[in-house]
PDB file of N, CA and C in Angstrom:
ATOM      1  N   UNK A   1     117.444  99.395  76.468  1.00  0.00           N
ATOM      2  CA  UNK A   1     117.363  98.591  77.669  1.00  0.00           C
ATOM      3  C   UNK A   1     117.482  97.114  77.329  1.00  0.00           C
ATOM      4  N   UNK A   2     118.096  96.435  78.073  1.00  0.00           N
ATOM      5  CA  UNK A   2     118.036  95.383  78.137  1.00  0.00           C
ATOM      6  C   UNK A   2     116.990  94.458  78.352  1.00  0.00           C
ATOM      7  N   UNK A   3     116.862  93.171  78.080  1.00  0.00           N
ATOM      8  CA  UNK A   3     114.929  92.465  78.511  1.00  0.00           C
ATOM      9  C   UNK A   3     115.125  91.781  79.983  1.00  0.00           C
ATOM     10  N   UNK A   4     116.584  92.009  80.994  1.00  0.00           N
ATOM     11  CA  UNK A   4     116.634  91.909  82.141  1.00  0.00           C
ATOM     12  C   UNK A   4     116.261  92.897  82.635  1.00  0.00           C
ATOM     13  N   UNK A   5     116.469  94.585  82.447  1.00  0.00           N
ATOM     14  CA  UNK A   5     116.107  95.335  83.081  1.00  0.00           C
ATOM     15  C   UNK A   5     114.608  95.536  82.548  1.00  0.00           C
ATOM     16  N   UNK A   6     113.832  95.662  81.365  1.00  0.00           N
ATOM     17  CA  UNK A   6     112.943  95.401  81.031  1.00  0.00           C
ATOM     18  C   UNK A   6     112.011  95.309  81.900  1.00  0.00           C
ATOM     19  N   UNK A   7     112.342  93.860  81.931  1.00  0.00           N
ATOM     20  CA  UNK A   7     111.527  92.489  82.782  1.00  0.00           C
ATOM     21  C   UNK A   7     111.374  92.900  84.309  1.00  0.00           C
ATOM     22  N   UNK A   8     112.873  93.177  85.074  1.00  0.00           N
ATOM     23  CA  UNK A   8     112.896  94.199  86.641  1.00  0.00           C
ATOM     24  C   UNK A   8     111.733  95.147  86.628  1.00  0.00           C
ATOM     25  N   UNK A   9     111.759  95.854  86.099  1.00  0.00           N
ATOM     26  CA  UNK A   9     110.979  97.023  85.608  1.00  0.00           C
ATOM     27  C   UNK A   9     109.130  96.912  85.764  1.00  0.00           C
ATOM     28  N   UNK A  10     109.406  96.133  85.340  1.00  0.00           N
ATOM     29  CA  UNK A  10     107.623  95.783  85.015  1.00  0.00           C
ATOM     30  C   UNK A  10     107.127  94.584  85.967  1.00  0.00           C
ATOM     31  N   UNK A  11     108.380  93.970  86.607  1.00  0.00           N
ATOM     32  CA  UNK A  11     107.807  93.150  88.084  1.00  0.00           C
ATOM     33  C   UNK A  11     107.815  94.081  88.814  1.00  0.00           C
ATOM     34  N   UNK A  12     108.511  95.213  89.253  1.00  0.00           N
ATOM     35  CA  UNK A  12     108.738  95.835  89.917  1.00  0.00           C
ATOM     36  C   UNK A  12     107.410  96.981  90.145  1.00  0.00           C
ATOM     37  N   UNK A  13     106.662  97.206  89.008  1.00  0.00           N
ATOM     38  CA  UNK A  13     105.963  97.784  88.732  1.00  0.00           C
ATOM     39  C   UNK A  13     104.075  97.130  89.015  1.00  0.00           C
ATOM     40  N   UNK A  14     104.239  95.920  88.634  1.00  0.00           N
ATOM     41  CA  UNK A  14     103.223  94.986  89.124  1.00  0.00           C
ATOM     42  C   UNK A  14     103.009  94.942  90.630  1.00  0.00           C
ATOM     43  N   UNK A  15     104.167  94.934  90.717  1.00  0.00           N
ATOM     44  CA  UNK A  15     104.317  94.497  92.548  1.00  0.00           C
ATOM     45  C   UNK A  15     103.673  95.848  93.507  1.00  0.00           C
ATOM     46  N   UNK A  16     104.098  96.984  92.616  1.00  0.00           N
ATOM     47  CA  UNK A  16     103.598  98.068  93.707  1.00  0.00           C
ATOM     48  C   UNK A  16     102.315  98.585  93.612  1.00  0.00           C
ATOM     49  N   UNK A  17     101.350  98.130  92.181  1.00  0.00           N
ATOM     50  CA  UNK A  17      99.809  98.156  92.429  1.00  0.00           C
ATOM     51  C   UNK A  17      99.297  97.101  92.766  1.00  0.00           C
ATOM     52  N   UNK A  18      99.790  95.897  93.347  1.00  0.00           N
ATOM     53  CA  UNK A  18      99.176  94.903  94.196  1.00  0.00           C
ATOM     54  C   UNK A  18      99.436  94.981  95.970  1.00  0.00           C
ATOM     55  N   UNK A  19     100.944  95.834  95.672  1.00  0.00           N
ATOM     56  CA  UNK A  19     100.877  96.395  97.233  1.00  0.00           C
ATOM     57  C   UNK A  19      99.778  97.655  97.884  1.00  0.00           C
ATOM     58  N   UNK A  20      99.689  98.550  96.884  1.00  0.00           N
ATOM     59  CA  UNK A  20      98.602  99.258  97.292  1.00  0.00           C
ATOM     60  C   UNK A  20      97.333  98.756  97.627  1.00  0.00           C
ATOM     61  N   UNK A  21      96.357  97.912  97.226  1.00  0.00           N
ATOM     62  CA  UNK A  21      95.217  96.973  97.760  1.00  0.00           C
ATOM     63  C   UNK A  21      95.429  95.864  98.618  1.00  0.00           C
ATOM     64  N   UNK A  22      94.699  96.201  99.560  1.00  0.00           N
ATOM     65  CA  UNK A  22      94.535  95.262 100.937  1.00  0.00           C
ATOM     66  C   UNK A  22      93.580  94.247 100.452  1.00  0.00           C
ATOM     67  N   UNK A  23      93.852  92.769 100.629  1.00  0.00           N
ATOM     68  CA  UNK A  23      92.378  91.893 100.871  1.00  0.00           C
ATOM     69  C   UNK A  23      91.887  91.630 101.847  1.00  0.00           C
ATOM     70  N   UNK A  24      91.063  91.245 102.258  1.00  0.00           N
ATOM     71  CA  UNK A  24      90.732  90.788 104.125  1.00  0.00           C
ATOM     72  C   UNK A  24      88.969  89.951 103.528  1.00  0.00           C
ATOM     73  N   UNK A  25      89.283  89.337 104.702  1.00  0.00           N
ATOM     74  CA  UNK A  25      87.987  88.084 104.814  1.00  0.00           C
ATOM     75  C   UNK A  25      87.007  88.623 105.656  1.00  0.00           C
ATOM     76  N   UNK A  26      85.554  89.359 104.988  1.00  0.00           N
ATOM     77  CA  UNK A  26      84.535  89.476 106.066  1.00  0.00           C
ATOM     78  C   UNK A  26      83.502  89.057 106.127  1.00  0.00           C
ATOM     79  N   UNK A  27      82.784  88.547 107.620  1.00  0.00           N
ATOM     80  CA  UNK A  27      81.581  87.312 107.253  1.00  0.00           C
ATOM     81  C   UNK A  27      80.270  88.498 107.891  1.00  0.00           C
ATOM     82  N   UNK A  28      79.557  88.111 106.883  1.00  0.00           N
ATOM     83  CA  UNK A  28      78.079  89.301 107.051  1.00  0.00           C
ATOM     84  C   UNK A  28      76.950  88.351 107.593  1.00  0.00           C
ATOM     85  N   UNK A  29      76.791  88.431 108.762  1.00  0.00           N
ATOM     86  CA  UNK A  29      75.923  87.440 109.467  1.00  0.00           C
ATOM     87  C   UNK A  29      74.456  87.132 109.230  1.00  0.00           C
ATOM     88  N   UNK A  30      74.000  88.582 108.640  1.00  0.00           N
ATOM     89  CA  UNK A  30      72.643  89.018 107.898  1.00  0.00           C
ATOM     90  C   UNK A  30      72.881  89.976 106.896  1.00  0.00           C
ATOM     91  N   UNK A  31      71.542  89.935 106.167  1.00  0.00           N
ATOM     92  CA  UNK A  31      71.404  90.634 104.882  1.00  0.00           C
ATOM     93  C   UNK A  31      71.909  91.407 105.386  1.00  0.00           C
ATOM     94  N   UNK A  32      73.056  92.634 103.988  1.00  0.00           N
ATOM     95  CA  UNK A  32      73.371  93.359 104.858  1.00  0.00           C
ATOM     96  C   UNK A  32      73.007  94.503 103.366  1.00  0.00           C
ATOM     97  N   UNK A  33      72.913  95.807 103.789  1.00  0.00           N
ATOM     98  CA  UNK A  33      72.967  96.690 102.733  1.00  0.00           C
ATOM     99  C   UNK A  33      73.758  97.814 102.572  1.00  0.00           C
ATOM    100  N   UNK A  34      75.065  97.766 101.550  1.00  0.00           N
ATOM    101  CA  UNK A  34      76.143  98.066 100.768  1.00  0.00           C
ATOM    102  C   UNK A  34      75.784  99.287 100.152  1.00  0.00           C
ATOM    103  N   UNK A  35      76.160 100.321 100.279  1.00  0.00           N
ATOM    104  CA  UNK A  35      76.141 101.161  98.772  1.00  0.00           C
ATOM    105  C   UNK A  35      74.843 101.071  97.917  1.00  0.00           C
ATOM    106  N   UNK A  36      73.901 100.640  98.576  1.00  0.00           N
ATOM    107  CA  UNK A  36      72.453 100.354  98.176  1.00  0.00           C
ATOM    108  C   UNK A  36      72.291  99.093  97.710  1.00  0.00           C
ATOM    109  N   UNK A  37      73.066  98.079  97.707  1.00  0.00           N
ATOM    110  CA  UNK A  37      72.813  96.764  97.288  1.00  0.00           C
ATOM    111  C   UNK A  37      72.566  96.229  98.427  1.00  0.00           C
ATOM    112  N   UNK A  38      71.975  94.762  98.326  1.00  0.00           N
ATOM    113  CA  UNK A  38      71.671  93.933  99.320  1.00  0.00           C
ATOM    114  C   UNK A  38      72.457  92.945  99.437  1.00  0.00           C
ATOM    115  N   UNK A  39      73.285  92.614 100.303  1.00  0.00           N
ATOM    116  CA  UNK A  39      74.562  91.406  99.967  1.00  0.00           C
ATOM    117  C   UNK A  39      73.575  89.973 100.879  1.00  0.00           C
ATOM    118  N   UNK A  40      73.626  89.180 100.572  1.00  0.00           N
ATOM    119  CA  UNK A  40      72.994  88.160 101.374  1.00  0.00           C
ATOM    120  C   UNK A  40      73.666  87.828 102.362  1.00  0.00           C
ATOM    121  N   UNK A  41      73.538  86.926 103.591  1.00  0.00           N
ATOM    122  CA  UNK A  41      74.506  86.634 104.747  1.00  0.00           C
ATOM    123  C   UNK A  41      75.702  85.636 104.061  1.00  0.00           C
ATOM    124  N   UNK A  42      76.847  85.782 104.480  1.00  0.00           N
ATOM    125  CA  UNK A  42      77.555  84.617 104.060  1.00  0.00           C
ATOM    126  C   UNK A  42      79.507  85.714 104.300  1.00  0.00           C
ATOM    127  N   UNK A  43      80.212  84.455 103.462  1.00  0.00           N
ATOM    128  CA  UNK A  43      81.636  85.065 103.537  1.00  0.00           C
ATOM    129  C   UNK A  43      82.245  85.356 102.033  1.00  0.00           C
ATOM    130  N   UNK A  44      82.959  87.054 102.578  1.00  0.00           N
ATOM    131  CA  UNK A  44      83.019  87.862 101.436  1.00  0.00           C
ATOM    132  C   UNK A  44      84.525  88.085 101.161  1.00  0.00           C
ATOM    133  N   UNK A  45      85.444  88.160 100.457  1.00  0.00           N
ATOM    134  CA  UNK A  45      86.211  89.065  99.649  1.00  0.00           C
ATOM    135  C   UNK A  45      86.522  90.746 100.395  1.00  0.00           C
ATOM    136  N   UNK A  46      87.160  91.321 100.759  1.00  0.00           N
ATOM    137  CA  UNK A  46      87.131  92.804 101.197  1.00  0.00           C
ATOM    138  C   UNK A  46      87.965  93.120 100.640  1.00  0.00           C
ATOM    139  N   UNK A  47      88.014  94.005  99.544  1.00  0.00           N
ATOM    140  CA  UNK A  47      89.548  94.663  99.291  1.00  0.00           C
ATOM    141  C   UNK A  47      89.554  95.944  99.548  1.00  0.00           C
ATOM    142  N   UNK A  48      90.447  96.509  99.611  1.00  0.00           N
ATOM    143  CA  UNK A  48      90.459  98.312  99.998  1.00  0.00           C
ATOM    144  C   UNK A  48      91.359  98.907  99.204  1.00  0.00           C
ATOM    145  N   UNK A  49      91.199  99.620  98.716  1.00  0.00           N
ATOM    146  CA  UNK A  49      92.098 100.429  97.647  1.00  0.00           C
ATOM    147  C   UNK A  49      91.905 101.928  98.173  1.00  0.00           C
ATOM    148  N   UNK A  50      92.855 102.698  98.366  1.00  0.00           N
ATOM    149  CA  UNK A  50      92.909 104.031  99.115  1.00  0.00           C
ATOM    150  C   UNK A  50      90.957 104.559  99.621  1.00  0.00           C
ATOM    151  N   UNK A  51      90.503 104.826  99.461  1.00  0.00           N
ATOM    152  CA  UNK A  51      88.856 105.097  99.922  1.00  0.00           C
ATOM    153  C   UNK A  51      88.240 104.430  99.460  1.00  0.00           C
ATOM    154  N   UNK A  52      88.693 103.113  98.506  1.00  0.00           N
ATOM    155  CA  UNK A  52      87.214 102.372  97.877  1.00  0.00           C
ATOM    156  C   UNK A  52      87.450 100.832  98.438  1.00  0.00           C
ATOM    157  N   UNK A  53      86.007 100.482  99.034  1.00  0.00           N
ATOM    158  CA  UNK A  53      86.038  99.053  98.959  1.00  0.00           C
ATOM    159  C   UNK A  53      85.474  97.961  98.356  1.00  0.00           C
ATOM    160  N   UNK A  54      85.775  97.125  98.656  1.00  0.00           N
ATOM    161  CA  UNK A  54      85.197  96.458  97.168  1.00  0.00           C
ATOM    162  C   UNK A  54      84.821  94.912  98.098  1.00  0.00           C
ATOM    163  N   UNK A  55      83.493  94.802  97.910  1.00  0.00           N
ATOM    164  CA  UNK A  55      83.247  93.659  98.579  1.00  0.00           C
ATOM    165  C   UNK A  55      82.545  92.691  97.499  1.00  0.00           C
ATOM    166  N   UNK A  56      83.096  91.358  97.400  1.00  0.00           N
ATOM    167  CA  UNK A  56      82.758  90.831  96.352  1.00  0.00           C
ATOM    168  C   UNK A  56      82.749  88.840  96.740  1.00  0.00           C
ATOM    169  N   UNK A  57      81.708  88.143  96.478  1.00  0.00           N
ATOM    170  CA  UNK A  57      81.236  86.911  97.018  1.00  0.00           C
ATOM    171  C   UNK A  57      80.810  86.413  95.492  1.00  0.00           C
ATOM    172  N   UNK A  58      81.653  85.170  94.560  1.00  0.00           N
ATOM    173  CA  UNK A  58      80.844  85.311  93.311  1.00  0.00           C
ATOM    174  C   UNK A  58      80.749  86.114  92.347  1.00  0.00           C
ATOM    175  N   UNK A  59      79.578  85.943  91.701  1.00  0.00           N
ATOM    176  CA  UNK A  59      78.927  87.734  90.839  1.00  0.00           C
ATOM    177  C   UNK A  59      78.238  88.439  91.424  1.00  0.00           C
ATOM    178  N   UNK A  60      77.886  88.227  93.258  1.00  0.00           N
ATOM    179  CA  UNK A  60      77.418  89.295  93.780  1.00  0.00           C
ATOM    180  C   UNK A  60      79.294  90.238  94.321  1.00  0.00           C
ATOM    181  N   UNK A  61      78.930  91.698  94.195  1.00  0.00           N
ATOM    182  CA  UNK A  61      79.685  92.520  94.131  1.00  0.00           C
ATOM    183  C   UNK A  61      79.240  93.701  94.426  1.00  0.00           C
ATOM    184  N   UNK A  62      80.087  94.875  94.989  1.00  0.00           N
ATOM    185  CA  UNK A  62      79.772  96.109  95.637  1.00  0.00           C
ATOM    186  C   UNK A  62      81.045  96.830  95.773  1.00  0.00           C
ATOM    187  N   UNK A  63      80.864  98.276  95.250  1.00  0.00           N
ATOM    188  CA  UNK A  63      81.960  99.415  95.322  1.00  0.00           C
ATOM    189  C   UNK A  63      81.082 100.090  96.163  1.00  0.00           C
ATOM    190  N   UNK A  64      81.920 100.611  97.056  1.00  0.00           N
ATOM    191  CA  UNK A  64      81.528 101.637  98.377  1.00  0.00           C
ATOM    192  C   UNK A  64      82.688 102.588  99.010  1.00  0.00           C
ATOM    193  N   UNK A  65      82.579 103.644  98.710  1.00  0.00           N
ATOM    194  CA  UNK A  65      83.485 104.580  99.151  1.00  0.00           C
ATOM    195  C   UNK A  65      83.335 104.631 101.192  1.00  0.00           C
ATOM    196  N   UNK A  66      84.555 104.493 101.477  1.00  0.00           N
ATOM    197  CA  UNK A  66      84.833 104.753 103.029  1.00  0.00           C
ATOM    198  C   UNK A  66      85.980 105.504 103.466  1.00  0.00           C
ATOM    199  N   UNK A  67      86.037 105.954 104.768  1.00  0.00           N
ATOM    200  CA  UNK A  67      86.754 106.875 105.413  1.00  0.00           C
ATOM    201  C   UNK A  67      87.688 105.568 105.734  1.00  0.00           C
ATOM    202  N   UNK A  68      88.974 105.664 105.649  1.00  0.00           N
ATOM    203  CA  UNK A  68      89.760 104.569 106.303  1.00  0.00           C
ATOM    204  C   UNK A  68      90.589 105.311 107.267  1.00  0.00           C
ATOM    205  N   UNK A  69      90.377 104.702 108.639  1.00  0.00           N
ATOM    206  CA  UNK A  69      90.888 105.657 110.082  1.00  0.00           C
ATOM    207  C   UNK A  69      91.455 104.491 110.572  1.00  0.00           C
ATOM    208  N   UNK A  70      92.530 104.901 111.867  1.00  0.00           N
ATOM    209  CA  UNK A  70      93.426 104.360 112.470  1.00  0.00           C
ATOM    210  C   UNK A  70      92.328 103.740 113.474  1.00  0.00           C
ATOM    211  N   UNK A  71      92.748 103.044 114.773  1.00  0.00           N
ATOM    212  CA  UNK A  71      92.474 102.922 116.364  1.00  0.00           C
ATOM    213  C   UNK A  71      93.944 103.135 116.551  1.00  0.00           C
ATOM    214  N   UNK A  72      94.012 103.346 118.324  1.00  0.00           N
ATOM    215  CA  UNK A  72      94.769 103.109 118.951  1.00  0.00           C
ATOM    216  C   UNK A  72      95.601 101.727 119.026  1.00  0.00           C
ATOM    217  N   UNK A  73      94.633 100.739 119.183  1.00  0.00           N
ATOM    218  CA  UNK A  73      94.832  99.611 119.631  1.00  0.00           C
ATOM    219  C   UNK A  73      94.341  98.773 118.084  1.00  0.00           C
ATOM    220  N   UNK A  74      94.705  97.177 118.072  1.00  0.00           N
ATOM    221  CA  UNK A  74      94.923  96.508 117.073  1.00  0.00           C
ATOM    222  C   UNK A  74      93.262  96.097 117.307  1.00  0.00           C
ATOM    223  N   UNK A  75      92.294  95.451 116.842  1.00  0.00           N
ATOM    224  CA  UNK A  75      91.308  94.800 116.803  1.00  0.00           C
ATOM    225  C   UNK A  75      91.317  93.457 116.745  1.00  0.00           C
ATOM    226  N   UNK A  76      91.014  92.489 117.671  1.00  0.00           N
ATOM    227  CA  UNK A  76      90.976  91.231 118.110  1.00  0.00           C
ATOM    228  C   UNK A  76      90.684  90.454 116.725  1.00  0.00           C
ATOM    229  N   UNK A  77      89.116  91.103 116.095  1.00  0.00           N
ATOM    230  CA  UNK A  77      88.623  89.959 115.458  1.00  0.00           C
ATOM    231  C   UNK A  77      87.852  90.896 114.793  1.00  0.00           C
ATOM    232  N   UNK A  78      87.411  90.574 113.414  1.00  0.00           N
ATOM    233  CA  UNK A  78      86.801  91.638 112.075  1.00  0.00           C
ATOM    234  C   UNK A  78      85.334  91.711 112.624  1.00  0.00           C
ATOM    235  N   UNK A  79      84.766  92.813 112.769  1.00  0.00           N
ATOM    236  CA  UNK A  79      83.342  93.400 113.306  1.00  0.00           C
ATOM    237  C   UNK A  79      82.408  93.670 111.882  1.00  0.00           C
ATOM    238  N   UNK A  80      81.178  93.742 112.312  1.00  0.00           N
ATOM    239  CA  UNK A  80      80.566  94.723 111.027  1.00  0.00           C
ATOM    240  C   UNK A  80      79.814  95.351 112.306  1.00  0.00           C
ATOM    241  N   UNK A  81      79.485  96.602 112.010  1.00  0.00           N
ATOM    242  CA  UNK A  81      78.435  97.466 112.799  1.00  0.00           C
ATOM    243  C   UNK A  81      77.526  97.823 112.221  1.00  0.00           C
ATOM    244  N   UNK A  82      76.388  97.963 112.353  1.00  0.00           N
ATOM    245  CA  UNK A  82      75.138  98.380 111.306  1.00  0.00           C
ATOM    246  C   UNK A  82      74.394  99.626 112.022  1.00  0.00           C
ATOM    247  N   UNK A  83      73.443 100.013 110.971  1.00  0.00           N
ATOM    248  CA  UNK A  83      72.741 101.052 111.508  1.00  0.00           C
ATOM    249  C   UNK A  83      71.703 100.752 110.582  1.00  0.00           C
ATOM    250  N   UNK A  84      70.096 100.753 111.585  1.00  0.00           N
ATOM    251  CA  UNK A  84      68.558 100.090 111.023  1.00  0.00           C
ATOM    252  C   UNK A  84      68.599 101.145 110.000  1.00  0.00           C
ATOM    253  N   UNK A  85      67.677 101.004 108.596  1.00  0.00           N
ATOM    254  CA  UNK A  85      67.600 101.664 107.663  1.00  0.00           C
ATOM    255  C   UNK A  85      66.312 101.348 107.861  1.00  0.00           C
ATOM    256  N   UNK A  86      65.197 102.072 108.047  1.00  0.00           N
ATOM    257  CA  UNK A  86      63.867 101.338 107.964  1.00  0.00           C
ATOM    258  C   UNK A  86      63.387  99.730 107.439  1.00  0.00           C
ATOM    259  N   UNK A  87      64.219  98.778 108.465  1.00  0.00           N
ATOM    260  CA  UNK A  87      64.435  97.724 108.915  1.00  0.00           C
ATOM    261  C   UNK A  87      65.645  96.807 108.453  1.00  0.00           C
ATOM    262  N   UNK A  88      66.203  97.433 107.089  1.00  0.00           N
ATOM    263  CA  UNK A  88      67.386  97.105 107.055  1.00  0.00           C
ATOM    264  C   UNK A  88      68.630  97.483 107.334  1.00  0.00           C
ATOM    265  N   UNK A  89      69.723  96.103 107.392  1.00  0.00           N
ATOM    266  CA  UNK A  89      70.627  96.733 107.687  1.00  0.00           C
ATOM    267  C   UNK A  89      71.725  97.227 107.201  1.00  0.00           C
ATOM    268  N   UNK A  90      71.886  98.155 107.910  1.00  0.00           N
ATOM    269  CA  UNK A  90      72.933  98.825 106.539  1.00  0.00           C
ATOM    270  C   UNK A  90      74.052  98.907 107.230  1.00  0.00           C
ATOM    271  N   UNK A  91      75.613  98.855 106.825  1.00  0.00           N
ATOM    272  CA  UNK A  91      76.967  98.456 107.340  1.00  0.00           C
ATOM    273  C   UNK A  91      77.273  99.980 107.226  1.00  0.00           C
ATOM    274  N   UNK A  92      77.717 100.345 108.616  1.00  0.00           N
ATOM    275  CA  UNK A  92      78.096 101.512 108.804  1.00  0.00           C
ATOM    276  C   UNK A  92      79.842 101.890 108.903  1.00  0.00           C
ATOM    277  N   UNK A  93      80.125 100.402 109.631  1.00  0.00           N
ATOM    278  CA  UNK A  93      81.563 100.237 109.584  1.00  0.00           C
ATOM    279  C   UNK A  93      82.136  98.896 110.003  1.00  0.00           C
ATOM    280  N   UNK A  94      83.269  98.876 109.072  1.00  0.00           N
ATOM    281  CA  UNK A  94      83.815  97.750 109.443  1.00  0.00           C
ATOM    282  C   UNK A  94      85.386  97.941 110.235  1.00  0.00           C
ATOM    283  N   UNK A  95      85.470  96.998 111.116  1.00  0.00           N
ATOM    284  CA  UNK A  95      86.598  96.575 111.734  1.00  0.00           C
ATOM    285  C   UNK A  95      87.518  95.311 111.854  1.00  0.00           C
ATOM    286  N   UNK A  96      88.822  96.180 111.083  1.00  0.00           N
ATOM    287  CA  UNK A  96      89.713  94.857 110.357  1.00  0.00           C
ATOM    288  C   UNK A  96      90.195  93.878 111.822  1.00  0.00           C
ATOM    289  N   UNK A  97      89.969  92.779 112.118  1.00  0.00           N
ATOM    290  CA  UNK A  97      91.164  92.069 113.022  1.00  0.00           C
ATOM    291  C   UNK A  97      92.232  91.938 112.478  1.00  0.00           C
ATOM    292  N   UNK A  98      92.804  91.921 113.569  1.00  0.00           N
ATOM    293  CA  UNK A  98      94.564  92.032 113.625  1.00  0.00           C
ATOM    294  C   UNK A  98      95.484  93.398 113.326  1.00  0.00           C
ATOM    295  N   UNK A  99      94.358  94.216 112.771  1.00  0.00           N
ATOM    296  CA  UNK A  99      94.964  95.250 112.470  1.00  0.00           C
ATOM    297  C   UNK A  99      94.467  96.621 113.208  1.00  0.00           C
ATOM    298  N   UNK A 100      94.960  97.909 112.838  1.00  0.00           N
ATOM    299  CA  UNK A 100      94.502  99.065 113.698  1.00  0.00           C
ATOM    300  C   UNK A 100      93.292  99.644 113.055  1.00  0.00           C
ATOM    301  N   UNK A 101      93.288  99.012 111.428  1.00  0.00           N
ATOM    302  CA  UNK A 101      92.471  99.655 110.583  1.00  0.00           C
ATOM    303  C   UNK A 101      90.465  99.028 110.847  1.00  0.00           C
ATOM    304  N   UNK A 102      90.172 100.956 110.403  1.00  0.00           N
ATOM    305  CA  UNK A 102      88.354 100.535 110.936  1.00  0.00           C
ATOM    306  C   UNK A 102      87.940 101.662 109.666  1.00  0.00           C
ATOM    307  N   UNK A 103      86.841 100.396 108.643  1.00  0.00           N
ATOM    308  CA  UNK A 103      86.699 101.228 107.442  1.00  0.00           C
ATOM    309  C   UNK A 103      85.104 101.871 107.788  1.00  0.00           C
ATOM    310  N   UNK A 104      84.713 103.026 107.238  1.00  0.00           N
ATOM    311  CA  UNK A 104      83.553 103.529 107.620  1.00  0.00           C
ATOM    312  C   UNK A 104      83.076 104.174 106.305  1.00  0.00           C
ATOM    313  N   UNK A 105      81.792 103.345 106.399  1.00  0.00           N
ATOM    314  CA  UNK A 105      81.204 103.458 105.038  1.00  0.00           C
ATOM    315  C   UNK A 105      80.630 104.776 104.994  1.00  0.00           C
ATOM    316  N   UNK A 106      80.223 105.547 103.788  1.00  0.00           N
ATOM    317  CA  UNK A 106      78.806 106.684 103.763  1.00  0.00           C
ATOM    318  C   UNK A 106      77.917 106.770 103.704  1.00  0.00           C
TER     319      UNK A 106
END
């Protein structure tokens, strides 16, 4: 091979495991609790890689497996939904704006 086709080859190759992961911007208004971690309120990092997400602010960080499902309709503006955990809260699902996608944690 040549170090033009080479080179094609391995951009070409870069390019399609950065196309597979989504990033998206989500703001956690209160403590929120992740995969058993506690993320503090503030704005996070979201990436999604086929069922895993990865929420990351800093060296605080969190892997959390989710169901990633369609809507019908596009979503205005990025949601978090919670559900009380004996008083905390824990992120049950998130909803991407602009897009159809709504990730749902376990």
């Amino acid at each position: 091979m040549t170090k033009t086709v080479k080179f094609f080859a391995l951009f070409l190759t870069i390019a399609l495991v950065c196309a597979s992961a989504a990033t998206y911007q989500v703001t956690l208004f209160q403590p929120s609790t992740v995969a058993g971690k506690e993320l503090k309120a503030g704005d996070y990092k979201l990436t999604v890689d086929n069922d895993k997400a990865t929420i990351a602010k800093g060296k605080d960080k969190v892997e959390a497996t989710v169901k990633v499902e369609t809507s019908d309709t596009k979503y205005s503006a990025t949601s978090v939904r919670y559900t009380d955990d004996n008083g905390k809260m824990k992120v049950q699902e998130i909803r991407l704006g602009g897009t159809t996608t709504r990730l749902v944690f376990n």
